[in-house]
N, C-alpha and C. Protein backbone atom coordinates (compact mmCIF):
# COMPACT_ATOMS: atom_id res chain seq x y z
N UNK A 1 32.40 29.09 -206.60
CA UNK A 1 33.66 28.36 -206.48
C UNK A 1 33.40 26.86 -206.61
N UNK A 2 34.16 26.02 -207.55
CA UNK A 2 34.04 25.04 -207.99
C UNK A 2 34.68 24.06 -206.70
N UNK A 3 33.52 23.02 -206.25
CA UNK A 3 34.66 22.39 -205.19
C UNK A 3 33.96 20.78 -205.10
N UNK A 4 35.35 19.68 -204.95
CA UNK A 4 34.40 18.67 -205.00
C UNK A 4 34.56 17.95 -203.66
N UNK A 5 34.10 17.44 -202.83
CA UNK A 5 34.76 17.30 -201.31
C UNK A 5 34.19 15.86 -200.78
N UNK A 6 35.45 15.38 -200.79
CA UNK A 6 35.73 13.58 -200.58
C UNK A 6 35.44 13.57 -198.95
N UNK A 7 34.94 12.54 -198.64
CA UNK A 7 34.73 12.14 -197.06
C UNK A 7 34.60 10.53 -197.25
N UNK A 8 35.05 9.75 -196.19
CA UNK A 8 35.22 8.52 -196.24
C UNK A 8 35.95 7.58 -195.71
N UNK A 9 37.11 8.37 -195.57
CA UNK A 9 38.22 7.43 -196.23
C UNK A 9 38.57 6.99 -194.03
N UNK A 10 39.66 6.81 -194.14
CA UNK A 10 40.09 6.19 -193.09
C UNK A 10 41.32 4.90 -192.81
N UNK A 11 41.39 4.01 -191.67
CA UNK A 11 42.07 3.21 -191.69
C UNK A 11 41.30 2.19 -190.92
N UNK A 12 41.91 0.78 -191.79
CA UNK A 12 40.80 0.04 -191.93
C UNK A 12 41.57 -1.53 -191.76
N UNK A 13 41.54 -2.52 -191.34
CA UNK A 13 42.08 -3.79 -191.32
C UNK A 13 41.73 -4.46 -192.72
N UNK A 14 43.11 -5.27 -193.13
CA UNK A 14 42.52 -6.45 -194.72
C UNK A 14 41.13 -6.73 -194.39
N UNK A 15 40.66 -6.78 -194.93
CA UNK A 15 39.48 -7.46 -195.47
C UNK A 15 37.91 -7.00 -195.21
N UNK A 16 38.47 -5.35 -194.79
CA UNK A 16 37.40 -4.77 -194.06
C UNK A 16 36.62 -3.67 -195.02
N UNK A 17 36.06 -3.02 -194.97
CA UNK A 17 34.89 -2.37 -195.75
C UNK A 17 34.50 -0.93 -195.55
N UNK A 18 35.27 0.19 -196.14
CA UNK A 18 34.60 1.38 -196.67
C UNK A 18 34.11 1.98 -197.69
N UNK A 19 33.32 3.32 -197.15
CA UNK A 19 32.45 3.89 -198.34
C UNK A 19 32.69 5.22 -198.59
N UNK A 20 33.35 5.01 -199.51
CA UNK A 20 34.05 6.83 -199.51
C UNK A 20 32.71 8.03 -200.45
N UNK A 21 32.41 9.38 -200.39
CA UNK A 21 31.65 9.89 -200.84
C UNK A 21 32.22 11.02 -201.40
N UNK A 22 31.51 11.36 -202.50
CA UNK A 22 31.94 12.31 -203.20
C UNK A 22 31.05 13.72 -203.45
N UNK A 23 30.91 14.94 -203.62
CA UNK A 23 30.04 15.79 -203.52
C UNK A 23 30.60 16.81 -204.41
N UNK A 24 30.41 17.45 -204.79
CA UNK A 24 30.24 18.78 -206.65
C UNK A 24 29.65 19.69 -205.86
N UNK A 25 30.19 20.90 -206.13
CA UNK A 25 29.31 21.91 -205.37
C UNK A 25 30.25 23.36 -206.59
N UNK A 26 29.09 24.63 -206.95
CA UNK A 26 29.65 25.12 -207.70
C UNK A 26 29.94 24.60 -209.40
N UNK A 27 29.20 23.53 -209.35
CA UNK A 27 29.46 23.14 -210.78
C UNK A 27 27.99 23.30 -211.65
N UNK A 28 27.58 23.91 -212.25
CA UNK A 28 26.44 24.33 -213.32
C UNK A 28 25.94 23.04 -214.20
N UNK A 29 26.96 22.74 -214.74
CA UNK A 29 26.35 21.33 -215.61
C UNK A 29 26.21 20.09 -215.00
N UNK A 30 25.75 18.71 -215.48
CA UNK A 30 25.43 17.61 -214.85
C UNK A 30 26.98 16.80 -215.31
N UNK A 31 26.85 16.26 -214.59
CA UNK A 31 28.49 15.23 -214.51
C UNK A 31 28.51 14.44 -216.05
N UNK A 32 29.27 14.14 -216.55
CA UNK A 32 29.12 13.20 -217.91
C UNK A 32 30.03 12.11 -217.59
N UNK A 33 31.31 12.15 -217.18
CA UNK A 33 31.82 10.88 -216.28
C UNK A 33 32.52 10.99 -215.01
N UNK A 34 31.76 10.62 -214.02
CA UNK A 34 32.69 10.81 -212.30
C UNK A 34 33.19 8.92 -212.13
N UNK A 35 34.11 9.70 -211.31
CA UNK A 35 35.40 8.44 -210.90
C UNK A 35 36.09 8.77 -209.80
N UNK A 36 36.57 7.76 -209.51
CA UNK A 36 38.18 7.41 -208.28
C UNK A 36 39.08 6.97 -208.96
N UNK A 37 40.19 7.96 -208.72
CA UNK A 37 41.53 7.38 -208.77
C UNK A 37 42.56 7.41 -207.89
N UNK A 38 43.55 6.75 -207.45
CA UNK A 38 44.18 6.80 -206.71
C UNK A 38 45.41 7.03 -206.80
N UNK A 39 46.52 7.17 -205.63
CA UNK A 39 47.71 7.55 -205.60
C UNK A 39 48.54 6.86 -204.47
N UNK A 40 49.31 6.07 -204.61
CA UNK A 40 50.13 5.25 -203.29
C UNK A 40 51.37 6.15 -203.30
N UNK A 41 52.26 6.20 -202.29
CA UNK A 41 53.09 7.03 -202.26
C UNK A 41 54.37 6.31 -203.26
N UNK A 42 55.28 7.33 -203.85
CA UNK A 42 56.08 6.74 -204.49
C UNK A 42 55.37 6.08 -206.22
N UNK A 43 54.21 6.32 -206.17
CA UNK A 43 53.31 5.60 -207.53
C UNK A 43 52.57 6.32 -208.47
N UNK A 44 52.15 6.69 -209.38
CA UNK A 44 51.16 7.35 -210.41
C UNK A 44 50.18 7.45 -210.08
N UNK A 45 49.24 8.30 -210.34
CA UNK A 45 48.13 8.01 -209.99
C UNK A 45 47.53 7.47 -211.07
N UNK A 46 46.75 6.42 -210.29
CA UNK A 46 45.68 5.39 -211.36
C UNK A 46 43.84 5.07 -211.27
N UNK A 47 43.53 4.95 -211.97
CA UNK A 47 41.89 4.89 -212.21
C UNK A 47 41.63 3.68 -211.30
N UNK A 48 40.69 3.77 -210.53
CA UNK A 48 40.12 2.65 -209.76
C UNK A 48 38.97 2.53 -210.19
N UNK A 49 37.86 3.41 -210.42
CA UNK A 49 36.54 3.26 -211.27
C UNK A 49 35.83 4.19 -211.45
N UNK A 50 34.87 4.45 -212.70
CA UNK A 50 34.36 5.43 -213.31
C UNK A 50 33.13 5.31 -213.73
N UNK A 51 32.48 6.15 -213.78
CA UNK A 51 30.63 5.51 -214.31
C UNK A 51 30.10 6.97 -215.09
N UNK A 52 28.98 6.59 -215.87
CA UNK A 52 29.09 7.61 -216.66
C UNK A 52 27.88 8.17 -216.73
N UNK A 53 27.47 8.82 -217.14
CA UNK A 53 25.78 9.51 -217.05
C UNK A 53 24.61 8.40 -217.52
N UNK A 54 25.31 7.45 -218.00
CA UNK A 54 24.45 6.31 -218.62
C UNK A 54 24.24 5.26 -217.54
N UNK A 55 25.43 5.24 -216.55
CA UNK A 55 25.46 4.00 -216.07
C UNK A 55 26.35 3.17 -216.49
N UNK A 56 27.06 3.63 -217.22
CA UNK A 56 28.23 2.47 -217.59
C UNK A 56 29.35 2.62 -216.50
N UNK A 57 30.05 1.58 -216.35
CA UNK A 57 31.13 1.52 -215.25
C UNK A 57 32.48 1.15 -215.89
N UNK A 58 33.25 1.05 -215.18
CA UNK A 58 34.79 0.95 -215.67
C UNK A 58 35.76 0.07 -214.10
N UNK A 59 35.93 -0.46 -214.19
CA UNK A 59 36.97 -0.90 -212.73
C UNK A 59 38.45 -0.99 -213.38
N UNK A 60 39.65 -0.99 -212.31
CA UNK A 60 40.36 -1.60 -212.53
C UNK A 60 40.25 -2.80 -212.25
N UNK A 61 41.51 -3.61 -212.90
CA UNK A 61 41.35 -5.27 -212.99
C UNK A 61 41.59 -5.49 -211.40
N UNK A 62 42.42 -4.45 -210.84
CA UNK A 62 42.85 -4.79 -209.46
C UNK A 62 41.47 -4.75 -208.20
N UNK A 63 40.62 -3.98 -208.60
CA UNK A 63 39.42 -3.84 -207.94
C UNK A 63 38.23 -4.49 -208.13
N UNK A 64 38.17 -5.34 -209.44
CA UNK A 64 36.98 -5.34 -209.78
C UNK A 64 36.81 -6.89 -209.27
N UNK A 65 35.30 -6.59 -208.35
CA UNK A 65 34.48 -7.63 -207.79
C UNK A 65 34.95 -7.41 -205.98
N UNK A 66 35.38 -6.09 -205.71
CA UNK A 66 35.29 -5.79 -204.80
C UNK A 66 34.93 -4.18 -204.31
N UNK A 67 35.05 -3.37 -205.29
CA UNK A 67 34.53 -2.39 -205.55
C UNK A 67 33.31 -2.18 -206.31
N UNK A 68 33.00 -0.95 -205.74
CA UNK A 68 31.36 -0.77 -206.45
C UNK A 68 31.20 0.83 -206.50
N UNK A 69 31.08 1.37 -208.09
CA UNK A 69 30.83 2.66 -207.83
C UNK A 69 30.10 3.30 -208.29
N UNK A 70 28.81 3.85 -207.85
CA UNK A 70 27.70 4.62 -208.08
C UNK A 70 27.43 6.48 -208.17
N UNK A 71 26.77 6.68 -208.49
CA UNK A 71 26.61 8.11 -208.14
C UNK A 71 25.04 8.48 -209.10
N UNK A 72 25.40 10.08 -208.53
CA UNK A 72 24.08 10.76 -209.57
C UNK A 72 24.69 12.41 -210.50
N UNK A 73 24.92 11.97 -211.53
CA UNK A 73 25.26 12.68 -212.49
C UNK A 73 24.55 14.32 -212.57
N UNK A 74 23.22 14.36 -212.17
CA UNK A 74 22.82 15.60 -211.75
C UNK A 74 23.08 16.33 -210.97
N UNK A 75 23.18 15.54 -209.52
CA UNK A 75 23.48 15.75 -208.44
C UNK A 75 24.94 16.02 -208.29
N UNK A 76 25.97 15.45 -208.67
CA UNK A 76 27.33 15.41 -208.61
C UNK A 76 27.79 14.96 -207.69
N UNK A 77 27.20 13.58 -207.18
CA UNK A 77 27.75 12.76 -206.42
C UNK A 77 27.92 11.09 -206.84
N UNK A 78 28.91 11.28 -206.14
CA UNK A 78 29.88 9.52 -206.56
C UNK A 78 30.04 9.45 -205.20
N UNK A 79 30.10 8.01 -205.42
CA UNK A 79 30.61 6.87 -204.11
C UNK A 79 31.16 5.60 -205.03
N UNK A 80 31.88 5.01 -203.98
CA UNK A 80 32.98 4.06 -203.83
C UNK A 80 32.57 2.99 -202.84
N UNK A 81 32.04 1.99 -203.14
CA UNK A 81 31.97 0.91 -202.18
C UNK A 81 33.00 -0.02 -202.18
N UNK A 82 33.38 0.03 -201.05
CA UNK A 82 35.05 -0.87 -200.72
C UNK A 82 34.98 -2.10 -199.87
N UNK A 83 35.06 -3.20 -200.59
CA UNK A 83 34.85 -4.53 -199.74
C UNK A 83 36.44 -4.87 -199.91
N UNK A 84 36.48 -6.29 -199.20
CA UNK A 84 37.76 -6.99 -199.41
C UNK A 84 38.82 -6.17 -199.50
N UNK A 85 39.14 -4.87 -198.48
CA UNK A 85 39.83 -4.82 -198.36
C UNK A 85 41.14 -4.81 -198.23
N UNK A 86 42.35 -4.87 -199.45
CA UNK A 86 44.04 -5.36 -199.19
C UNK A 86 44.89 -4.43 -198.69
N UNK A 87 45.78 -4.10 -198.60
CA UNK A 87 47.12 -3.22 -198.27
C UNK A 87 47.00 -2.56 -199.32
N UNK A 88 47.45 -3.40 -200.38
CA UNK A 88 47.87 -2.51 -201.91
C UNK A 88 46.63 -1.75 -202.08
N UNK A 89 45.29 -1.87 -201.50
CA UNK A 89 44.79 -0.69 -201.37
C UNK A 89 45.34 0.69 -200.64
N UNK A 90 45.83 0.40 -199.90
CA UNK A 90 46.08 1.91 -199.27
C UNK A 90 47.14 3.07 -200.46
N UNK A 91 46.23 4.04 -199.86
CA UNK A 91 46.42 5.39 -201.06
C UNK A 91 45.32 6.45 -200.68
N UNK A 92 45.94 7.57 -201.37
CA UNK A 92 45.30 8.55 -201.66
C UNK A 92 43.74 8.61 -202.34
N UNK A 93 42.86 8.87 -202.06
CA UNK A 93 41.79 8.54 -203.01
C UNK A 93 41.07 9.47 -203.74
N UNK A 94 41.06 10.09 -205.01
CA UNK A 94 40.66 11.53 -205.30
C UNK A 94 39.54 10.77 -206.44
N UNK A 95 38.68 11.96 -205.95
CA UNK A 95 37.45 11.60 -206.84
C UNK A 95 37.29 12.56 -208.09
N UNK A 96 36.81 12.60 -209.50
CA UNK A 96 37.25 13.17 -210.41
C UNK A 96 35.93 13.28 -211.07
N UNK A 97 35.11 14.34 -211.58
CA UNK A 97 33.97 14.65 -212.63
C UNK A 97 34.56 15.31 -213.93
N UNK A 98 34.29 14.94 -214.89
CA UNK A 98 34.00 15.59 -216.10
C UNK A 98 32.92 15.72 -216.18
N UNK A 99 32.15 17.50 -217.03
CA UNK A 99 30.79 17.87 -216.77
C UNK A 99 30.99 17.61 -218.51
N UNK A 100 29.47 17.95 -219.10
CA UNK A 100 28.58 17.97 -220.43
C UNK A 100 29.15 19.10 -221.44
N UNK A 101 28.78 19.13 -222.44
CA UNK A 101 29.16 20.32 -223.32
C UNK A 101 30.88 20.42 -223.66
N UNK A 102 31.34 21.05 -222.17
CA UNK A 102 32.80 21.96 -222.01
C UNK A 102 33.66 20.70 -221.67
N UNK A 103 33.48 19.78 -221.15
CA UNK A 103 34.35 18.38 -220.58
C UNK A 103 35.59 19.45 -219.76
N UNK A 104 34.91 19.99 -219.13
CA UNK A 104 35.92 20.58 -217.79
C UNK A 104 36.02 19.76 -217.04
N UNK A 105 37.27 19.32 -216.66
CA UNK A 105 37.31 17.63 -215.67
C UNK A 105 37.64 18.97 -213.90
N UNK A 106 37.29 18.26 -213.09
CA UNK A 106 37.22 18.94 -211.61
C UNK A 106 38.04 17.40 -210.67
N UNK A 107 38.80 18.24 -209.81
CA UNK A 107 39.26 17.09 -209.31
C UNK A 107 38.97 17.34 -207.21
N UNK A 108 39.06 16.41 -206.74
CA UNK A 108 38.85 16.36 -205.01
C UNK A 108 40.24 16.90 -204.60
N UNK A 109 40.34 16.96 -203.36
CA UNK A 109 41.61 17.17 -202.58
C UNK A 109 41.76 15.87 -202.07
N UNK A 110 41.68 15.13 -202.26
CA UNK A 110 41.80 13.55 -201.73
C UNK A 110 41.62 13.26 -200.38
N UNK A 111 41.44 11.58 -200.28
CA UNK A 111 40.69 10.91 -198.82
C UNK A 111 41.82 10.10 -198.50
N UNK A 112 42.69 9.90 -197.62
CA UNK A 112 43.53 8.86 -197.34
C UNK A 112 42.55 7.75 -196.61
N UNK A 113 43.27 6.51 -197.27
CA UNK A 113 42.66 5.27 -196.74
C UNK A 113 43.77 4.29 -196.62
N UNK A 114 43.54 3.81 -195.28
CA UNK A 114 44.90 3.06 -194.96
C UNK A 114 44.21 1.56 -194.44
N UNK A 115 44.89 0.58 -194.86
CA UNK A 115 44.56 -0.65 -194.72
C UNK A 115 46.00 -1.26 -194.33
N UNK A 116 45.69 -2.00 -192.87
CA UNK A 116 46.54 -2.34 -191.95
C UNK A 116 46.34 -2.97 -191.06
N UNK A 117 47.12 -4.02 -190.46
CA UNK A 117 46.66 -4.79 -188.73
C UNK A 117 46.77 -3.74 -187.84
C-alpha cells in the first residue's frame, strides 16, 4: 500500500520556524520530483517548493528565501524548512512525489500549519 505520511506541521507565532517531514512508504521506484504544496481555506491549491532527483529546486516567489526544501529521492523523503514565518502562511500542507519510468505522482493526507499570536 502506497502511503506518504506528513508530520510537522502545527501552530506557530509570525516569524517563527517549522520543519515539516515527509516519508514514501510502499513505493518501488526512487522519487524523480518531491514537493509541498499547499491549500488555505477558500483557495487552490498551490506549489510552495519542489526538488528533483538532481537537486534542482523550485520555490514560490511567496516563499523563497525563507523556505528550504530538501529530501532523498531514494529514500522518499522530503522536508520543508520554514523560517519567517507569516499568516498567509497558514494552510494545509501536502507533500507530493512523482516516481521514475511511470511518473505516478502520490500525494500526503496533509499537515495543518497555523501561524498566529
Amino acid at each position: 500500500q502506497v502511503q506518504l505520511v506528513e508530520s510537522g506541521g502545527g501552530l506557530v507565532q509570525p516569524g517563527g520556524s517549522l520543519r515539516l517531514s515527509c516519508a514514501g512508504s510502499g513505493i518501488s521506484r526512487s522519487a524523480r520530483t518531491m514537493g509541498w504544496f499547499r491549500q488555505a481555506p477558500g483557495k487552490q491549491r498551490e506549489l510552495v517548493a519542489t526538488i528533483t532527483s538532481s537537486g534542482t529546486t523550485n520555490y514560490a516567489e511567496s516563499v523563497k528565501g525563507r523556505f528550504i526544501v530538501s529530501g532523498d529521492n531514494v529514500k522518499k523523503t522530503v522536508y520543508l524548512q520554514m523560517t519567517g514565518l507569516k499568516a498567509e502562511d497558514t494552510a494545509v500542507y501536502y507533500c507530493r512525489m512523482i516516481v521514475v519510468v511511470t511518473f505516478a505522482m502520490y500525494w500526503g493526507q496533509g499537515t495543518q500549519v497555523t501561524v498566529s499570536s
